[in-house]
Structures are given as structure tokens and as C-alpha cells.
PDB file of N, CA and C in Angstrom:
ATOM      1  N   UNK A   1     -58.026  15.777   1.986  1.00  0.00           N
ATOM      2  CA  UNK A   1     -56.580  15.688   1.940  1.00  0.00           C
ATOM      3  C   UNK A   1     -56.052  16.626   0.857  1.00  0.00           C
ATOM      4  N   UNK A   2     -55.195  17.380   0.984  1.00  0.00           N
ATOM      5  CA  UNK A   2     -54.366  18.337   0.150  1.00  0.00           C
ATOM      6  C   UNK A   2     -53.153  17.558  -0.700  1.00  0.00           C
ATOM      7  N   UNK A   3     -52.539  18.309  -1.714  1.00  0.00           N
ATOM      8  CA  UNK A   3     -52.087  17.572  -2.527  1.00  0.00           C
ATOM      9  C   UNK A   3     -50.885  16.782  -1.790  1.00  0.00           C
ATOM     10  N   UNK A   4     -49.958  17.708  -1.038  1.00  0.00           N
ATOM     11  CA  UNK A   4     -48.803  17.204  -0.031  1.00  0.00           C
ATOM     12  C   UNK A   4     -49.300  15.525   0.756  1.00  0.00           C
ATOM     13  N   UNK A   5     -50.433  16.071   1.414  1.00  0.00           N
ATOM     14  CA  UNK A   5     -50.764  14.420   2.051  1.00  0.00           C
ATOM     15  C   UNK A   5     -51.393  13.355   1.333  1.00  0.00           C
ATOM     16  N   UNK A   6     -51.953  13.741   0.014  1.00  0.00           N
ATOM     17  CA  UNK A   6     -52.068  12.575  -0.566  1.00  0.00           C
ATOM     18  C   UNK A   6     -50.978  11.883  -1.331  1.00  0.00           C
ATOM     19  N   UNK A   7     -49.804  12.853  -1.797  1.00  0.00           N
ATOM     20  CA  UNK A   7     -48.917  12.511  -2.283  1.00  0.00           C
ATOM     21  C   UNK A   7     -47.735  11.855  -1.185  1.00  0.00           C
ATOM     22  N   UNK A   8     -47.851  11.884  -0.426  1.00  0.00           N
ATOM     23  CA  UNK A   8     -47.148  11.558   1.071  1.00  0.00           C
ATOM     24  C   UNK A   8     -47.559   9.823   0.969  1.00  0.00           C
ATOM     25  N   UNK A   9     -49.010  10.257   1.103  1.00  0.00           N
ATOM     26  CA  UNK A   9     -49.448   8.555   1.196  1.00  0.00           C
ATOM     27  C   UNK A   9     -49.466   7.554  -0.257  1.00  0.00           C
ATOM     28  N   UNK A  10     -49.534   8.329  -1.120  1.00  0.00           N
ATOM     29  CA  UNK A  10     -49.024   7.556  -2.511  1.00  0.00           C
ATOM     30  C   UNK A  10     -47.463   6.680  -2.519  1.00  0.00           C
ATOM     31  N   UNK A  11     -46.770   7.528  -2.009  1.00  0.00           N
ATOM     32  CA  UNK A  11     -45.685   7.374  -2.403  1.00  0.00           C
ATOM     33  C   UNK A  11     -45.409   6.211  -0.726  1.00  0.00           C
ATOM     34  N   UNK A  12     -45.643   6.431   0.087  1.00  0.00           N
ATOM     35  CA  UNK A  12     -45.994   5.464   1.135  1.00  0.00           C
ATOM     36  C   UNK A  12     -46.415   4.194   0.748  1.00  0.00           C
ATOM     37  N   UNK A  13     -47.241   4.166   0.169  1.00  0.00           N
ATOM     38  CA  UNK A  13     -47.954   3.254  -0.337  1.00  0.00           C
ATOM     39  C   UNK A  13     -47.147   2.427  -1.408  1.00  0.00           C
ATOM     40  N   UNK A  14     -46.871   3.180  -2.030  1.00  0.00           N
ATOM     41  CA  UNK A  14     -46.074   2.625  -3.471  1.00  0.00           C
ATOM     42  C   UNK A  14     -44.637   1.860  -3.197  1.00  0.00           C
ATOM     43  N   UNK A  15     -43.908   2.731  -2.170  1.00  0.00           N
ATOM     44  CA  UNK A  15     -42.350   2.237  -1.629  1.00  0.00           C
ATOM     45  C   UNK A  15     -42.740   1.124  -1.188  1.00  0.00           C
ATOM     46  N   UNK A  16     -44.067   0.812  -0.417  1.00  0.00           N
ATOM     47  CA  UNK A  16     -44.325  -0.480   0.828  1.00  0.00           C
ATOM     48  C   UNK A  16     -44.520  -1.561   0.090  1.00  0.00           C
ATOM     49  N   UNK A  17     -44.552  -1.162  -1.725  1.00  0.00           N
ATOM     50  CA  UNK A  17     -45.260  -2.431  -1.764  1.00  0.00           C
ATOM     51  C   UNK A  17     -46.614  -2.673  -1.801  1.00  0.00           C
ATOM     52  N   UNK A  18     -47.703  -1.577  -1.454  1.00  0.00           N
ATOM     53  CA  UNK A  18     -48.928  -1.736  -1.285  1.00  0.00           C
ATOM     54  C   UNK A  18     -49.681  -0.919  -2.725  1.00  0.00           C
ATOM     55  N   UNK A  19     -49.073  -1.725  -4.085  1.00  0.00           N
ATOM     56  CA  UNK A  19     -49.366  -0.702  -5.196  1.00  0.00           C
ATOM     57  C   UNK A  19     -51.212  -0.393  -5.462  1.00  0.00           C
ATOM     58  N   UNK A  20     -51.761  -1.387  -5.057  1.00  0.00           N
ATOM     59  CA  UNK A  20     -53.578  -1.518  -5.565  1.00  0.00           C
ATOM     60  C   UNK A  20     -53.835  -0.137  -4.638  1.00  0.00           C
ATOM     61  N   UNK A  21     -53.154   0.184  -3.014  1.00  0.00           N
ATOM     62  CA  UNK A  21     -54.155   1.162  -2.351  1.00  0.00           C
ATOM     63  C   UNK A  21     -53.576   2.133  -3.120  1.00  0.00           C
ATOM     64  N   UNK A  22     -51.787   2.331  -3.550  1.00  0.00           N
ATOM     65  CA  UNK A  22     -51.467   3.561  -4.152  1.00  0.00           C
ATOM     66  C   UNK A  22     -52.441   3.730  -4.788  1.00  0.00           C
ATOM     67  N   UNK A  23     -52.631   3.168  -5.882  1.00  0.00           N
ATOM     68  CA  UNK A  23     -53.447   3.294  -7.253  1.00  0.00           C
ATOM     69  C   UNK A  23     -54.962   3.707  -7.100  1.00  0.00           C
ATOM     70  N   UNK A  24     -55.442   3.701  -5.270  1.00  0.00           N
ATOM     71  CA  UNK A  24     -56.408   3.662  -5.056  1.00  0.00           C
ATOM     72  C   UNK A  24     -56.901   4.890  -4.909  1.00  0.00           C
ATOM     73  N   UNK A  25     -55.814   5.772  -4.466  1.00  0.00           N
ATOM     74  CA  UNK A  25     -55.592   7.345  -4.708  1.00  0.00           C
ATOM     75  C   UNK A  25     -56.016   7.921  -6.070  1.00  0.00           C
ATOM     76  N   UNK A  26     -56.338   7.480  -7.130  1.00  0.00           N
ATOM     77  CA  UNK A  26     -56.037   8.351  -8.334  1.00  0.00           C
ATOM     78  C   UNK A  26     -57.533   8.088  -8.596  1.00  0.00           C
ATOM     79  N   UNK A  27     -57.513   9.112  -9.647  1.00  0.00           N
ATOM     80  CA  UNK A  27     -59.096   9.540  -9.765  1.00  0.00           C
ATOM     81  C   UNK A  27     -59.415   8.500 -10.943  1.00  0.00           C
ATOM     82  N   UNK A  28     -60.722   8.395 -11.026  1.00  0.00           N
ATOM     83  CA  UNK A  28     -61.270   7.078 -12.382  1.00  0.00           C
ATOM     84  C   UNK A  28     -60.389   8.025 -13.561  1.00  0.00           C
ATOM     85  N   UNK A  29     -60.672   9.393 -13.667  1.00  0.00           N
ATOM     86  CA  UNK A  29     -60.087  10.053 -15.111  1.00  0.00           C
ATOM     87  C   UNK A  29     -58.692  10.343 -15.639  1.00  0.00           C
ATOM     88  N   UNK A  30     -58.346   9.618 -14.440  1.00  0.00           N
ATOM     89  CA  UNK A  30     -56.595  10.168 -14.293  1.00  0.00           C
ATOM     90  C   UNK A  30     -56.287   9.807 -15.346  1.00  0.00           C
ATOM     91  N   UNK A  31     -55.402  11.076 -15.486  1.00  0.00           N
ATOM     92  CA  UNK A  31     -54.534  10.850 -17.016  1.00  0.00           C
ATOM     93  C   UNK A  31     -52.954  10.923 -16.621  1.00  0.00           C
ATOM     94  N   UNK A  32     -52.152  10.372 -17.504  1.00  0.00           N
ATOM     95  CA  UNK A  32     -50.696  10.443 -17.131  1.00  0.00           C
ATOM     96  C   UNK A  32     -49.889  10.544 -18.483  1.00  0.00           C
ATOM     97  N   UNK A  33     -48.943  11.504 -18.482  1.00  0.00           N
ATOM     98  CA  UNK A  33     -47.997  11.825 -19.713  1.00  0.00           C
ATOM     99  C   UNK A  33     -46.559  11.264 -18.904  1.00  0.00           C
ATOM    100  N   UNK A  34     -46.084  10.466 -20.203  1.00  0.00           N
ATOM    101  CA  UNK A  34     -44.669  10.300 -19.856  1.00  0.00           C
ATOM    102  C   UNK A  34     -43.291  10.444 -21.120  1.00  0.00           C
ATOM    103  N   UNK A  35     -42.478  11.145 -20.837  1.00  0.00           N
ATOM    104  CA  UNK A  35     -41.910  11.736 -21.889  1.00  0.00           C
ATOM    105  C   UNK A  35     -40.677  10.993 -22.149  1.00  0.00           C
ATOM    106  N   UNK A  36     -40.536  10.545 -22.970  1.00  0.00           N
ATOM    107  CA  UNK A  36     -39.161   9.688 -23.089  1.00  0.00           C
ATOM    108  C   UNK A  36     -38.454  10.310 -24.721  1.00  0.00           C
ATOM    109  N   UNK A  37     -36.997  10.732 -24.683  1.00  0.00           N
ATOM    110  CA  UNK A  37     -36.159  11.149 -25.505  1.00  0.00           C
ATOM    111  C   UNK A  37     -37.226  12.506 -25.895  1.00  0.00           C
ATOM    112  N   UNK A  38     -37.878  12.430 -27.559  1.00  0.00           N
ATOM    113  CA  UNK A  38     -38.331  13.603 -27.979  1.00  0.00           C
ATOM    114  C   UNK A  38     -39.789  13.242 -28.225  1.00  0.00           C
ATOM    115  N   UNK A  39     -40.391  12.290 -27.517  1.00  0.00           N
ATOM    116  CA  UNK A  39     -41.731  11.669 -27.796  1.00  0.00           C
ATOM    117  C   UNK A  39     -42.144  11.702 -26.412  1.00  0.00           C
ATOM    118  N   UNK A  40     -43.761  12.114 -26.223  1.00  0.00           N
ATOM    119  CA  UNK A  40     -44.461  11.924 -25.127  1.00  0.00           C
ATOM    120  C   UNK A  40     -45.811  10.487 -25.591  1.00  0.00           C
ATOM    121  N   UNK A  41     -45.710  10.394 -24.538  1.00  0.00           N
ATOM    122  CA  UNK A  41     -46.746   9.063 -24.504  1.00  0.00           C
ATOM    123  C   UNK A  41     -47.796   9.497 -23.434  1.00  0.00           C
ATOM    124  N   UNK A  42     -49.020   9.527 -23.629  1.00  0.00           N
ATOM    125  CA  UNK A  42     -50.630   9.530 -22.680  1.00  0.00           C
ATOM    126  C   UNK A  42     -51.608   9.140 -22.541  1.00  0.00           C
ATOM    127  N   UNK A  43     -51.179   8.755 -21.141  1.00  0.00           N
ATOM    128  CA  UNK A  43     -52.287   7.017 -20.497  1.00  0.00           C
ATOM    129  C   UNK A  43     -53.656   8.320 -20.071  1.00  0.00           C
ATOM    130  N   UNK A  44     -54.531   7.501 -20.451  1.00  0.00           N
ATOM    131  CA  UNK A  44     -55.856   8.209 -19.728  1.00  0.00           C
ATOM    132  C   UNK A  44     -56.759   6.525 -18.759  1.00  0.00           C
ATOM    133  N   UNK A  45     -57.455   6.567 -18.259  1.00  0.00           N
ATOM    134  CA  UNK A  45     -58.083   6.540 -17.171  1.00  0.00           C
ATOM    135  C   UNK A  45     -57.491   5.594 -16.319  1.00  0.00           C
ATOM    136  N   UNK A  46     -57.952   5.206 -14.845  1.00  0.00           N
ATOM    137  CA  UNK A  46     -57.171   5.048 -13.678  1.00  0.00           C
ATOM    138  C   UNK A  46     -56.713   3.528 -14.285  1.00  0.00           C
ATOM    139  N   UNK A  47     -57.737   2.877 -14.999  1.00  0.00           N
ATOM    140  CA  UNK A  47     -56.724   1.186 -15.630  1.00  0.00           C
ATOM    141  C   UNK A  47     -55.971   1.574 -15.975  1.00  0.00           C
ATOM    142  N   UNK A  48     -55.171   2.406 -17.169  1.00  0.00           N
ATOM    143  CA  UNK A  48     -54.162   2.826 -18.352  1.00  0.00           C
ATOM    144  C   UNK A  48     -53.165   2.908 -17.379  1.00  0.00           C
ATOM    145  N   UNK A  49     -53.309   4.526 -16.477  1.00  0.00           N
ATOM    146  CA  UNK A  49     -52.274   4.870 -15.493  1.00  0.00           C
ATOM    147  C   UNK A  49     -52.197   3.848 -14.577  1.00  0.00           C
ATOM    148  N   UNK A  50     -53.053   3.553 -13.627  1.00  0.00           N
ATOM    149  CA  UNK A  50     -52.624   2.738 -12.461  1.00  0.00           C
ATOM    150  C   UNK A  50     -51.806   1.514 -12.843  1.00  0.00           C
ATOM    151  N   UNK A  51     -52.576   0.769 -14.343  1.00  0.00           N
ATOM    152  CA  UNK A  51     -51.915  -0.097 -14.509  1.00  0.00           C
ATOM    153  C   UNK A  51     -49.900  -0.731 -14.775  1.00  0.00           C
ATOM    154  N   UNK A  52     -49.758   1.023 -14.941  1.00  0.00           N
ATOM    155  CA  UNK A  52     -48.294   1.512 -15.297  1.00  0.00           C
ATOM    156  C   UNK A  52     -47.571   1.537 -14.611  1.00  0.00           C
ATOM    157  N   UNK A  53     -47.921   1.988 -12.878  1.00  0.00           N
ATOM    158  CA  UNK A  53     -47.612   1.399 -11.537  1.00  0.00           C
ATOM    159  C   UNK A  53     -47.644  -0.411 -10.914  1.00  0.00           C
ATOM    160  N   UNK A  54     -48.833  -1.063 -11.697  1.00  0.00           N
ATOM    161  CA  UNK A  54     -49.396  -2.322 -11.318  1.00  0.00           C
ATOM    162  C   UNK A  54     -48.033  -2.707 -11.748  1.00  0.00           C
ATOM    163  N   UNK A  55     -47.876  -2.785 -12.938  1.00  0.00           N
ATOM    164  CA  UNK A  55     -46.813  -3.904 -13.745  1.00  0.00           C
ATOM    165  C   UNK A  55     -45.302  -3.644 -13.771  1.00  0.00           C
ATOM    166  N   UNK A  56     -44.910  -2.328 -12.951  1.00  0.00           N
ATOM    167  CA  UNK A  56     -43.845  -2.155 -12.384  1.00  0.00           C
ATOM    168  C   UNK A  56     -43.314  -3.353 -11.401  1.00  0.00           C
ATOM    169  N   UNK A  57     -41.688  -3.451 -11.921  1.00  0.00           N
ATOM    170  CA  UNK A  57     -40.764  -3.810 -11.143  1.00  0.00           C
ATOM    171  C   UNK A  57     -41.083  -4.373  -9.678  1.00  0.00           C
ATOM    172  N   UNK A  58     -40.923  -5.366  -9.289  1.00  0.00           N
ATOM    173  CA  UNK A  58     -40.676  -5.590  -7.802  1.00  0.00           C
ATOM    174  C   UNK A  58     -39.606  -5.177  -7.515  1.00  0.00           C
ATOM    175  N   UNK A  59     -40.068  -4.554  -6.557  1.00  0.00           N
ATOM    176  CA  UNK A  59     -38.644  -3.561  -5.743  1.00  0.00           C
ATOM    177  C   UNK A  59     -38.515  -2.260  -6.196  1.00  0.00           C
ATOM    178  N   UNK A  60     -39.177  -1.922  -7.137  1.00  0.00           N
ATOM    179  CA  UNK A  60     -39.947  -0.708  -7.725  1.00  0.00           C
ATOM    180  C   UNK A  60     -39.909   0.402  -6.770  1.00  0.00           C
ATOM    181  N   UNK A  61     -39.301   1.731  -6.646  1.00  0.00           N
ATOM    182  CA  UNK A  61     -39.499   2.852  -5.595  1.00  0.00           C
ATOM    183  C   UNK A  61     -39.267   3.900  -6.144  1.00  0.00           C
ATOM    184  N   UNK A  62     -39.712   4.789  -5.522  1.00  0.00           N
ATOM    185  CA  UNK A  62     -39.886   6.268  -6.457  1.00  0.00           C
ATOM    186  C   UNK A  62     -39.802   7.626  -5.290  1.00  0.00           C
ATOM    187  N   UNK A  63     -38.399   8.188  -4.931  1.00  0.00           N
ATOM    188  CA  UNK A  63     -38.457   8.426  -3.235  1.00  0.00           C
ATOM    189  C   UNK A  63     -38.219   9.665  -4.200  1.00  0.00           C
ATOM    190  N   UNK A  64     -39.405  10.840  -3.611  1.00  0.00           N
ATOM    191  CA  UNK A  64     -39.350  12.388  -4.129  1.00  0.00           C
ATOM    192  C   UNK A  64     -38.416  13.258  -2.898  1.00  0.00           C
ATOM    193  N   UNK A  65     -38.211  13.801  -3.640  1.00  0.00           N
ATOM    194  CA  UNK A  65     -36.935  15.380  -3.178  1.00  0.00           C
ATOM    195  C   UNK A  65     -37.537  16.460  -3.676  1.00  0.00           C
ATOM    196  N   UNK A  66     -36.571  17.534  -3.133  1.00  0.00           N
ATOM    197  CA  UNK A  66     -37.266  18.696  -3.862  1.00  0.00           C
ATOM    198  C   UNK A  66     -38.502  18.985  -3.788  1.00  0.00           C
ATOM    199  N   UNK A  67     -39.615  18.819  -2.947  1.00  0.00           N
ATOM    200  CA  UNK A  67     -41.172  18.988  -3.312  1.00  0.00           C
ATOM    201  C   UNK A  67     -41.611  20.366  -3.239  1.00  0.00           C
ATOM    202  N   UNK A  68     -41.897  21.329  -3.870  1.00  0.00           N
ATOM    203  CA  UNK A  68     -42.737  22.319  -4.403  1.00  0.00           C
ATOM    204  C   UNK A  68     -44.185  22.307  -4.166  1.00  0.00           C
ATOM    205  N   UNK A  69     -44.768  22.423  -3.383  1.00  0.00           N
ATOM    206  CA  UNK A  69     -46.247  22.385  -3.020  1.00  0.00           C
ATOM    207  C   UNK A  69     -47.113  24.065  -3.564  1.00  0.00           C
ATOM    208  N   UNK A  70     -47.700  24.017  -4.424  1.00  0.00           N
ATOM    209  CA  UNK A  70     -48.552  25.024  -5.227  1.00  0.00           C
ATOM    210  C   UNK A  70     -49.869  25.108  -5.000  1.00  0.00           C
ATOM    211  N   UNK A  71     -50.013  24.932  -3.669  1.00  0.00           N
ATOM    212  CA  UNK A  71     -51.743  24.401  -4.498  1.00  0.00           C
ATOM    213  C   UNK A  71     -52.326  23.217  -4.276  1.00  0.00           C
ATOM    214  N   UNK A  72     -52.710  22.648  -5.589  1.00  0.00           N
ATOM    215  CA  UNK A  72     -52.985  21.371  -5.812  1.00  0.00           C
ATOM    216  C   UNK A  72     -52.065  20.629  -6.384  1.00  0.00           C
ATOM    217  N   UNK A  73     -51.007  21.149  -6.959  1.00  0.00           N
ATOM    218  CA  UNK A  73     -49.837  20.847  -7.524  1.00  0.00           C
ATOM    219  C   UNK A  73     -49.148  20.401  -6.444  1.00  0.00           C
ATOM    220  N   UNK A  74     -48.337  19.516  -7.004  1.00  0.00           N
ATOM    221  CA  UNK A  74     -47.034  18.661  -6.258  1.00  0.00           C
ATOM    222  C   UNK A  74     -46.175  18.417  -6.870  1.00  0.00           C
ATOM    223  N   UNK A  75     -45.264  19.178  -7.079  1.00  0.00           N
ATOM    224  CA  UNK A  75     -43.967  19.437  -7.720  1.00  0.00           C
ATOM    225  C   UNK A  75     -42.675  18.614  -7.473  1.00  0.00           C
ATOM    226  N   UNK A  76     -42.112  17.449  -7.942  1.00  0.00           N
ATOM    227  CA  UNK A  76     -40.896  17.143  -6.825  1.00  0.00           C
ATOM    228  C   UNK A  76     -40.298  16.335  -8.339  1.00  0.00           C
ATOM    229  N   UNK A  77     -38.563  16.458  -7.562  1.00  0.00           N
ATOM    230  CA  UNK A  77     -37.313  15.771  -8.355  1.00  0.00           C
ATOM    231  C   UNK A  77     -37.840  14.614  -7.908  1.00  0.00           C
ATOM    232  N   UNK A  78     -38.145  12.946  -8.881  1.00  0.00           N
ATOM    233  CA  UNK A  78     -38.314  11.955  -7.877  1.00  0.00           C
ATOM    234  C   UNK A  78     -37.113  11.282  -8.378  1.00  0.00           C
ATOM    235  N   UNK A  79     -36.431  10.491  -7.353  1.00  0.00           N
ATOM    236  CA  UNK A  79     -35.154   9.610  -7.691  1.00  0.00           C
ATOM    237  C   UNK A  79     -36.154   8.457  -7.840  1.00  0.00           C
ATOM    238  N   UNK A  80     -36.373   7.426  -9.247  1.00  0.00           N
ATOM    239  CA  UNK A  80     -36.466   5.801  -9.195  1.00  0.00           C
ATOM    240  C   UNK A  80     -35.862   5.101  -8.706  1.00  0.00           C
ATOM    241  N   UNK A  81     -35.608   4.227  -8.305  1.00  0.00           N
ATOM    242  CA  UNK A  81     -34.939   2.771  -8.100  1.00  0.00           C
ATOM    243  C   UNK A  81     -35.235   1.573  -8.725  1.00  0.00           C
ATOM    244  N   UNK A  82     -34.913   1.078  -9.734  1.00  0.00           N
ATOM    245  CA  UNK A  82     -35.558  -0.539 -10.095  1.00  0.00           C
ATOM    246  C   UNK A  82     -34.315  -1.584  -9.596  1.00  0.00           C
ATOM    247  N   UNK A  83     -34.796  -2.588  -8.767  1.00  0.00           N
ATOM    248  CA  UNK A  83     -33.148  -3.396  -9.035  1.00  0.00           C
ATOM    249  C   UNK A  83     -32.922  -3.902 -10.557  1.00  0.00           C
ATOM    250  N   UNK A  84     -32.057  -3.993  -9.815  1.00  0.00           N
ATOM    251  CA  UNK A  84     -31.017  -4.758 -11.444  1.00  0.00           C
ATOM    252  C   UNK A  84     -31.247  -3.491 -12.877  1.00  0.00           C
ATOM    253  N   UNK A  85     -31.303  -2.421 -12.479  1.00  0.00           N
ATOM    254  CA  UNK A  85     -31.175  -0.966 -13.721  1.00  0.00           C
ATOM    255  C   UNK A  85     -31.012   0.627 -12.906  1.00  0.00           C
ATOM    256  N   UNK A  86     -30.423   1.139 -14.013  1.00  0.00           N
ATOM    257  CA  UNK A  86     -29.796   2.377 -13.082  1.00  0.00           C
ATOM    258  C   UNK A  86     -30.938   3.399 -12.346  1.00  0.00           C
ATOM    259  N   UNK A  87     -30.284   3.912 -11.517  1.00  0.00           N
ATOM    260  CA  UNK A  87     -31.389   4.749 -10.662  1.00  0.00           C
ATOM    261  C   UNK A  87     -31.779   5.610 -12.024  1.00  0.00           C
ATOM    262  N   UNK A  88     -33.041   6.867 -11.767  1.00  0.00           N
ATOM    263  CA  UNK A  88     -33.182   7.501 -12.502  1.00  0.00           C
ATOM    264  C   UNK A  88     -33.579   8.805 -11.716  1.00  0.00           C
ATOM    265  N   UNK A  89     -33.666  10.184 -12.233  1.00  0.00           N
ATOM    266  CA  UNK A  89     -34.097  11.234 -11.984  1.00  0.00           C
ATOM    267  C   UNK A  89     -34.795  11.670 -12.779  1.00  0.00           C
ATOM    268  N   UNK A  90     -36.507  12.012 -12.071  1.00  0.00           N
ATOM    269  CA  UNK A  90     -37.459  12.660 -13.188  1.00  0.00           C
ATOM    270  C   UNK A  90     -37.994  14.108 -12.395  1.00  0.00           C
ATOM    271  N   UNK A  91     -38.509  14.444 -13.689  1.00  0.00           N
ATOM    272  CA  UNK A  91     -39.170  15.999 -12.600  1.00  0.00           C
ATOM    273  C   UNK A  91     -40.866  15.430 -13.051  1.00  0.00           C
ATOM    274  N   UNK A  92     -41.258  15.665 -11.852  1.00  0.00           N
ATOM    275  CA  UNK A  92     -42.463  14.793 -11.612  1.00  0.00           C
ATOM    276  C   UNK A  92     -43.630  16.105 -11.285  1.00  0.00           C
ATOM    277  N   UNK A  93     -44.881  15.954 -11.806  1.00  0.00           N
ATOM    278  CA  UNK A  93     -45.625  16.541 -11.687  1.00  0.00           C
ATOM    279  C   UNK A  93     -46.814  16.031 -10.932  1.00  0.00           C
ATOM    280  N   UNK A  94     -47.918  16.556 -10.177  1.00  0.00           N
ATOM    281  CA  UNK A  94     -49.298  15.787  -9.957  1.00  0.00           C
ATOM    282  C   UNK A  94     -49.957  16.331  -9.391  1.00  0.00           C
ATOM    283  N   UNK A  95     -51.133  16.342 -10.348  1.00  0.00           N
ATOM    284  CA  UNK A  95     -52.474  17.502  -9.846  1.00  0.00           C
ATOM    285  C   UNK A  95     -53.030  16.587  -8.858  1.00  0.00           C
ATOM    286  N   UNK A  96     -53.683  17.051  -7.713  1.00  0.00           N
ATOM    287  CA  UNK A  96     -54.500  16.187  -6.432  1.00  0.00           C
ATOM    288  C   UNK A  96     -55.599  17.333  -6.788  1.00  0.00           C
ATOM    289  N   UNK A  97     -56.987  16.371  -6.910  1.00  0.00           N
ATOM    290  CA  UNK A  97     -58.146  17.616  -6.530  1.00  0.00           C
ATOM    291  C   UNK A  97     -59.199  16.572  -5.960  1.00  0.00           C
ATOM    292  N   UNK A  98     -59.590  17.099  -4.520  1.00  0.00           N
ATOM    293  CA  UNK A  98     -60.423  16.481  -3.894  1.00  0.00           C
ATOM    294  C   UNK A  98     -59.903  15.237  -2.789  1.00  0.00           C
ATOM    295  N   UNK A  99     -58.619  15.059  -3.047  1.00  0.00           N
ATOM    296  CA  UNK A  99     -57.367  14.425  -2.576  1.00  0.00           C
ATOM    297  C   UNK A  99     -57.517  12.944  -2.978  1.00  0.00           C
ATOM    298  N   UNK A 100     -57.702  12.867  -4.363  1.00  0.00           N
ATOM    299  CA  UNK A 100     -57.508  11.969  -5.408  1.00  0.00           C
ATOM    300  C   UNK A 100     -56.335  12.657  -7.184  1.00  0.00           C
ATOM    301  N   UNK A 101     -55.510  11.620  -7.192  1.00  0.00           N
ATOM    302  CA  UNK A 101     -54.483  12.343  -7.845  1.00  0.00           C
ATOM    303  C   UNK A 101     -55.184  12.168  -9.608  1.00  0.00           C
ATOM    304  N   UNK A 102     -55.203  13.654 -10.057  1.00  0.00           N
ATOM    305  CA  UNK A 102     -55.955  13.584 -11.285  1.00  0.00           C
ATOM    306  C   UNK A 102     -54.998  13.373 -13.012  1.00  0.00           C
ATOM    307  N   UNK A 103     -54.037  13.755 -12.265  1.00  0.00           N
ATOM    308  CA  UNK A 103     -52.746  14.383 -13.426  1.00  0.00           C
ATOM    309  C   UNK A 103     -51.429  13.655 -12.747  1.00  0.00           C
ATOM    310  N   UNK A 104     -50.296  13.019 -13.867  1.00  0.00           N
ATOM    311  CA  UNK A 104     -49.445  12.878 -13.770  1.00  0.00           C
ATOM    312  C   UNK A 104     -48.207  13.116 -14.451  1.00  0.00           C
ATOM    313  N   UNK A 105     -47.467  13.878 -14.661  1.00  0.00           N
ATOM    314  CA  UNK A 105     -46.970  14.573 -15.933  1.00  0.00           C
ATOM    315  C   UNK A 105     -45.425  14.291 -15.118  1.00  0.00           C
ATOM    316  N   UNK A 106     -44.570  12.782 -16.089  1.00  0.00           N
ATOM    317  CA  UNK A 106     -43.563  12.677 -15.656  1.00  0.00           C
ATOM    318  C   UNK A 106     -42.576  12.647 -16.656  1.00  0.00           C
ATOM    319  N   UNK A 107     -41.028  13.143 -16.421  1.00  0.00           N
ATOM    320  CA  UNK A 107     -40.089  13.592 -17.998  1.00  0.00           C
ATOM    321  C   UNK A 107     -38.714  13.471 -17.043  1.00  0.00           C
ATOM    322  N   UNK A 108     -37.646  13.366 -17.951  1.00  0.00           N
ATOM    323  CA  UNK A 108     -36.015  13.086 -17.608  1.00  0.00           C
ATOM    324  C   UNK A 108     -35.611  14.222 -17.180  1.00  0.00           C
ATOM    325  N   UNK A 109     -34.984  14.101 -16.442  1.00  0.00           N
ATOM    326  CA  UNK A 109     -33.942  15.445 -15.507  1.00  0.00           C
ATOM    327  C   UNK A 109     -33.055  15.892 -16.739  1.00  0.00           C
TER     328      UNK A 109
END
């Protein structure tokens, strides 16, 4: 699977509700940066990250726009949704190699 269709089925996965198979996508080493105000924060292996998805919001969704396909890269604007808090816009990054997602590099519009 190439980065487009695994990221297709992540995010499939993730909107449905089905967060354990999302999470099932990502590699044991996955690492994930997330940037908030002027500080970055970085989860390393698939517990740290996946778990960051696990303990998300019910009703939790993350619908990408914009996708940029590079490669192994998967480039996309993703709009959040949490109920009950404002939507959000991030520019979302994610390396796929082997069509397991290795990298997640997410920051504010």
C-alpha cells in the first residue's frame, strides 16, 4: 500500500470509530511531533502515538483536504472536529513506508 491508500484507510478507520485498526496502521517505531503555540512535543513508539489517537474524544474526526501526495509523504490541511470544542485546522504531515505510517508531524494552520 502507498502512502495515499494507507492514509485513506487510516483516516477511514479513525472517522468510523474503529481507532485500535487505525492505530493498527502505524509502525511499532512510529514517532509523532505535535506543535502547540512555540513548543513542540514528541511521542515515540506506536503505545506513545497510537495511544494519542486511543484517548481521543468520542466523536473525534480528522477529515483531510488539500492532500499533496510526494512519495511516501502525505501532505494534507486536516480539519478536526471534537464535539463540544471548536473545529481546528492543522497542516498534517505522514511518512508511510512499507504501508505502515512511520512519522507524524502535526502543527496549527
Amino acid at each position: 500500500m502507498g502512502a495515499v491508500d494507507t492514509m485513506d484507510a487510516f483516516f477511514e478507520l479513525l472517522n468510523a470509530g474503529d481507532r485500535e485498526a487505525a492505530v493498527g496502521l502505524m509502525a511499532e517505531n512510529a514517532e509523532m511531533r505535535i506543535h502547540v503555540g512555540d513548543s513542540a512535543q514528541t511521542l515515540r513508539g506506536v503505545e506513545r502515538v497510537g495511544g494519542w489517537f486511543l484517548r481521543g474524544e468520542s466523536g473525534l474526526r480528522m477529515i483531510p483536504g488539500g492532500v499533496r501526495d510526494t512519495g511516501n509523504t502525505y501532505e494534507a490541511d486536516v480539519l478536526v472536529v471534537r464535539p463540544g470544542a471548536p473545529s481546528l485546522h492543522l497542516d498534517a504531515t505522514f511518512r508511510v513506508e512499507a504501508g505502515k505510517i512511520t512519522s507524524i508531524n502535526l502543527a496549527p494552520r
